[in-house]
C-alpha atoms as a PDB file:
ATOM      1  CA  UNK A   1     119.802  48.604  55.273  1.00  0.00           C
ATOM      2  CA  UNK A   2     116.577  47.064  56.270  1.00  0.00           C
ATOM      3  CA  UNK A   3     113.270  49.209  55.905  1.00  0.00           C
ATOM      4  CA  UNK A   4     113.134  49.455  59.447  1.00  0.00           C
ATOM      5  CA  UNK A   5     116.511  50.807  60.041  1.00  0.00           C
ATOM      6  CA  UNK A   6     116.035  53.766  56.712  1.00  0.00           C
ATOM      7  CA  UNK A   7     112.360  54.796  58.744  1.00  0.00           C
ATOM      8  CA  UNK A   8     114.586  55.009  61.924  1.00  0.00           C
ATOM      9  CA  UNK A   9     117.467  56.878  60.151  1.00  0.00           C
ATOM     10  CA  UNK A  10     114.905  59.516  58.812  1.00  0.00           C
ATOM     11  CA  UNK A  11     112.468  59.933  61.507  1.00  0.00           C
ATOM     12  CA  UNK A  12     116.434  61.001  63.433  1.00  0.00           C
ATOM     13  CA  UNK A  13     117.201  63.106  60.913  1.00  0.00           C
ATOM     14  CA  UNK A  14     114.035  64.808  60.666  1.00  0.00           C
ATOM     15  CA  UNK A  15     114.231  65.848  63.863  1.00  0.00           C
ATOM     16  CA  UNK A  16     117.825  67.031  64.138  1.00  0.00           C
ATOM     17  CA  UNK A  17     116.657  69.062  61.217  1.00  0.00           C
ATOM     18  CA  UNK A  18     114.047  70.707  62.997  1.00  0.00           C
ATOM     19  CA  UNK A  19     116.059  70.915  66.162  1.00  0.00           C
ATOM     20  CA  UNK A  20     117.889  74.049  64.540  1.00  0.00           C
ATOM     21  CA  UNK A  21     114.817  76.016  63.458  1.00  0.00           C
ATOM     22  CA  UNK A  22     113.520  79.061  65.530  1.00  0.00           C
ATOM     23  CA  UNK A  23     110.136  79.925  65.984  1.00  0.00           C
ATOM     24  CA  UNK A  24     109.544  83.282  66.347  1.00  0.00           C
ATOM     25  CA  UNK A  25     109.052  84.468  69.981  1.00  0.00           C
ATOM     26  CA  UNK A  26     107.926  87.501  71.207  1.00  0.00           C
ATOM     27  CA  UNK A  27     108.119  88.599  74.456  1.00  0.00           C
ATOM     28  CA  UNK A  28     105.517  90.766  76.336  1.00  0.00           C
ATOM     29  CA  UNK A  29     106.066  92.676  79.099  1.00  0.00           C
ATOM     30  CA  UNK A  30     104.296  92.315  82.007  1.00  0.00           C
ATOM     31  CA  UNK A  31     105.222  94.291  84.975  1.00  0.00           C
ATOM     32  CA  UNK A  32     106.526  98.010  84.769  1.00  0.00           C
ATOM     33  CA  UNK A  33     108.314  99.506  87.523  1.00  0.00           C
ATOM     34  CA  UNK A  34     109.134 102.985  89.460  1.00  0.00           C
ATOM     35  CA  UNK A  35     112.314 103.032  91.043  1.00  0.00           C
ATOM     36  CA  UNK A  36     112.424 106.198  93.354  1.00  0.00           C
ATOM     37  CA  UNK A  37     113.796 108.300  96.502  1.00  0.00           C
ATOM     38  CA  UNK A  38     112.367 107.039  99.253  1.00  0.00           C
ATOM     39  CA  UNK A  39     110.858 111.017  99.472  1.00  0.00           C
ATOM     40  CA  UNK A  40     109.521 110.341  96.288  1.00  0.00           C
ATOM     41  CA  UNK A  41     106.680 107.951  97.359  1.00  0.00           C
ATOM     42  CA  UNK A  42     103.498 108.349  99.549  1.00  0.00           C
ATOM     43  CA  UNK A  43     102.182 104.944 101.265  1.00  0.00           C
ATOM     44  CA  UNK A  44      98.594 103.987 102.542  1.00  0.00           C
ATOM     45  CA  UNK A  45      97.706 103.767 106.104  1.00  0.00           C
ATOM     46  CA  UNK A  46      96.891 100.042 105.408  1.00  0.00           C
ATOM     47  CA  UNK A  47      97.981  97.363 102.939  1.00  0.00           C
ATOM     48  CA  UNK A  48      95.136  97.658 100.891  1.00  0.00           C
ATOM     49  CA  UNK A  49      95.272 101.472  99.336  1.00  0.00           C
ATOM     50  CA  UNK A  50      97.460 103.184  97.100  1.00  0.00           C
ATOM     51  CA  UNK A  51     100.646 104.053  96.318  1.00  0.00           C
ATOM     52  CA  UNK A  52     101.417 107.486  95.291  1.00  0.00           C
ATOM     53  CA  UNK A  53     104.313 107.936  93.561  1.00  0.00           C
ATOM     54  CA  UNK A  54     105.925 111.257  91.995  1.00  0.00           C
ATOM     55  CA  UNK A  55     108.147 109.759  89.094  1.00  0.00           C
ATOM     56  CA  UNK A  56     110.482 112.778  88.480  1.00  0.00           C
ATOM     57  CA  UNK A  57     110.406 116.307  89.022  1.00  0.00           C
ATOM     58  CA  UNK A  58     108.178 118.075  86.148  1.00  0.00           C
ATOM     59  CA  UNK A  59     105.736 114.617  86.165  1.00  0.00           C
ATOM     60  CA  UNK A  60     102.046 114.830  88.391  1.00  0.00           C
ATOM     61  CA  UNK A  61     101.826 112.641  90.768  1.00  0.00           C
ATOM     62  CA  UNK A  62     100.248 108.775  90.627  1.00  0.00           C
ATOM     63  CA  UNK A  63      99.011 106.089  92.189  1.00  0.00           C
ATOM     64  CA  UNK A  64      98.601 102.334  92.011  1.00  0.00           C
ATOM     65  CA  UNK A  65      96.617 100.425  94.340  1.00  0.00           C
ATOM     66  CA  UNK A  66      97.647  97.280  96.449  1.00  0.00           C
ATOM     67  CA  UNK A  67      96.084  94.368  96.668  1.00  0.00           C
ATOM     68  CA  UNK A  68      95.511  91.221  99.176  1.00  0.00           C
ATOM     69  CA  UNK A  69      98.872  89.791  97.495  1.00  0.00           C
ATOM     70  CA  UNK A  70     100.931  92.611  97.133  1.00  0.00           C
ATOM     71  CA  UNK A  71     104.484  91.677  98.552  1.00  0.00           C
ATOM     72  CA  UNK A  72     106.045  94.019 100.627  1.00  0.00           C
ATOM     73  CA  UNK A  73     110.160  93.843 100.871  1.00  0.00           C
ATOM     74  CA  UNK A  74     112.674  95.844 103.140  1.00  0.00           C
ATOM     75  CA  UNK A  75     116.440  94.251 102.143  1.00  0.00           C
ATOM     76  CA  UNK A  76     114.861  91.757  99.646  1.00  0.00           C
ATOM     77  CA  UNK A  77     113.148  89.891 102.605  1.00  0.00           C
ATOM     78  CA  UNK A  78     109.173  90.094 102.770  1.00  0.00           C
ATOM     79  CA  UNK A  79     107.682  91.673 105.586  1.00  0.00           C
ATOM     80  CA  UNK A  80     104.272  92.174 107.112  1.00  0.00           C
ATOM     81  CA  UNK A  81     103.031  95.129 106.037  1.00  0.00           C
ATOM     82  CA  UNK A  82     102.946  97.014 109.655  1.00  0.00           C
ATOM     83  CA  UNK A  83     106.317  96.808 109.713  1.00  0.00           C
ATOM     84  CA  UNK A  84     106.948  97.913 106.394  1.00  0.00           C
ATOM     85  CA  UNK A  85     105.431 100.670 107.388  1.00  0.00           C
ATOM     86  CA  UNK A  86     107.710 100.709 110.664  1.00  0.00           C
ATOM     87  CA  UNK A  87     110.873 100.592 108.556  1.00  0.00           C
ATOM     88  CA  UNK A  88     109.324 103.519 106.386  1.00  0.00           C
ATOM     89  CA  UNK A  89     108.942 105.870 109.109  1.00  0.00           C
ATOM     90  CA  UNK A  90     112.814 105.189 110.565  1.00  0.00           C
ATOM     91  CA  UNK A  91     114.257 105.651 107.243  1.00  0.00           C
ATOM     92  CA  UNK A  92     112.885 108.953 106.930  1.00  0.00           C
ATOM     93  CA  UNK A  93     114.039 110.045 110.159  1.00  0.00           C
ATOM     94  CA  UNK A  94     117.642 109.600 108.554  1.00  0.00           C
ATOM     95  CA  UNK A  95     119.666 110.850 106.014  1.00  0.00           C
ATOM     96  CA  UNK A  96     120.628 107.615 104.273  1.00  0.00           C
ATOM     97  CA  UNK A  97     119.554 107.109 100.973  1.00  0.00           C
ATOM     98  CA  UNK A  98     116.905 104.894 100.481  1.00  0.00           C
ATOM     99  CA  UNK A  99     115.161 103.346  97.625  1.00  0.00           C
ATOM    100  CA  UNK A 100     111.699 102.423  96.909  1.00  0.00           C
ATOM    101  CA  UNK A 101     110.862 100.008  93.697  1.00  0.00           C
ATOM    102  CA  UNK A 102     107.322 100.180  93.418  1.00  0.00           C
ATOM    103  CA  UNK A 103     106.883  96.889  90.400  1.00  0.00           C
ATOM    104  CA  UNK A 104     103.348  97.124  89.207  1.00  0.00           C
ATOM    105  CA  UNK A 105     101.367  94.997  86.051  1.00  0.00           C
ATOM    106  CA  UNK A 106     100.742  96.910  83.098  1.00  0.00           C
ATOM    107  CA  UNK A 107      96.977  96.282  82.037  1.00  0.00           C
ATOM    108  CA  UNK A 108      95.716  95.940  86.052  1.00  0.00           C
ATOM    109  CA  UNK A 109      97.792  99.037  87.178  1.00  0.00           C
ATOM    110  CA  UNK A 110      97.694  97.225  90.461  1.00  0.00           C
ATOM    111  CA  UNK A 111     100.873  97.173  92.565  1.00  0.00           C
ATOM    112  CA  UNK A 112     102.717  93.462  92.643  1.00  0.00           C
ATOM    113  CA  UNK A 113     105.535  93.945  95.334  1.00  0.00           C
ATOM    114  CA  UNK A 114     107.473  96.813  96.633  1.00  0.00           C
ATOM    115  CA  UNK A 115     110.837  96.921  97.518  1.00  0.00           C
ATOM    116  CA  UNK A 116     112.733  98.948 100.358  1.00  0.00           C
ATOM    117  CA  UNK A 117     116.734  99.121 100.286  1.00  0.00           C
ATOM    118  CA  UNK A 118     119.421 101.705 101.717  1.00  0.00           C
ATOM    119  CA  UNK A 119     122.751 101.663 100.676  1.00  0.00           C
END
C-alpha cells in the first residue's frame, strides 16, 4: 500500500472507532406541567394574568402568570385567547369531563401554553 492509501485507511478507521463511543448526555428538564379538572383551575380576565391552579385536594392553591406568548389550545388547535375563555365558560356549564394542562418553565414559573380537551 502506498503512504497515501495507509493515512486514508487510518484516518477511516479512526473514525469508525469513535463512531461507537457515547458521550455522556444529560438531559434537563425544562417545562413542568399540571394536568387538572377543568374545576380545578382559575383563569385571568385577560391573557396576561395568572393562572391559579389547585393541584390536588390537601395542596394550597398556585399560580403562574402568562405572558405575551403564552399559547392557548382547546382540542390541540390554538386559539385567541377570548375564545379560550368562551370555550371555558361552556364547558363548565356541562357535565363532561374536561381537562386543563397548564405546561409551565421551571426557573421562570411563567406559563408556556395551556391546553383544553373533553373526552
Amino acid at each position: 500500500m502506498t503512504r497515501t492509501t495507509w493515512m486514508i485507511a487510518a484516518a477511516l478507521l479512526a473514525c469508525v472507532g469513535s463512531a461507537g463511543a457515547q458521550v455522556p448526555r444529560t438531559i434537563k428538564p425544562i417545562e413542568k406541567s399540571y394536568e387538572l379538572d377543568l374545576s380545578d383551575v382559575s383563569f385571568p380576565g385577560s391573557a396576561l394574568g395568572s393562572i391559579t391552579v389547585t393541584p390536588c385536594d390537601t395542596c394550597p392553591r398556585t399560580g403562574h402568570a402568562t405572558t405575551p406568548t403564552t399559547v392557548f389550545l382547546v382540542n390541540n388547535q390554538p386559539v385567541a385567547y377570548e375564545d379560550f375563555l368562551k370555550t371555558v365558560e361552556a364547558r363548565r356549564k356541562t357535565s363532561a369531563p374536561t381537562f386543563v394542562g397548564v405546561y409551565y418553565d421551571i426557573e421562570s414559573q411563567r406559563v408556556n401554553r395551556v391546553s383544553l380537551k373533553s373526552r
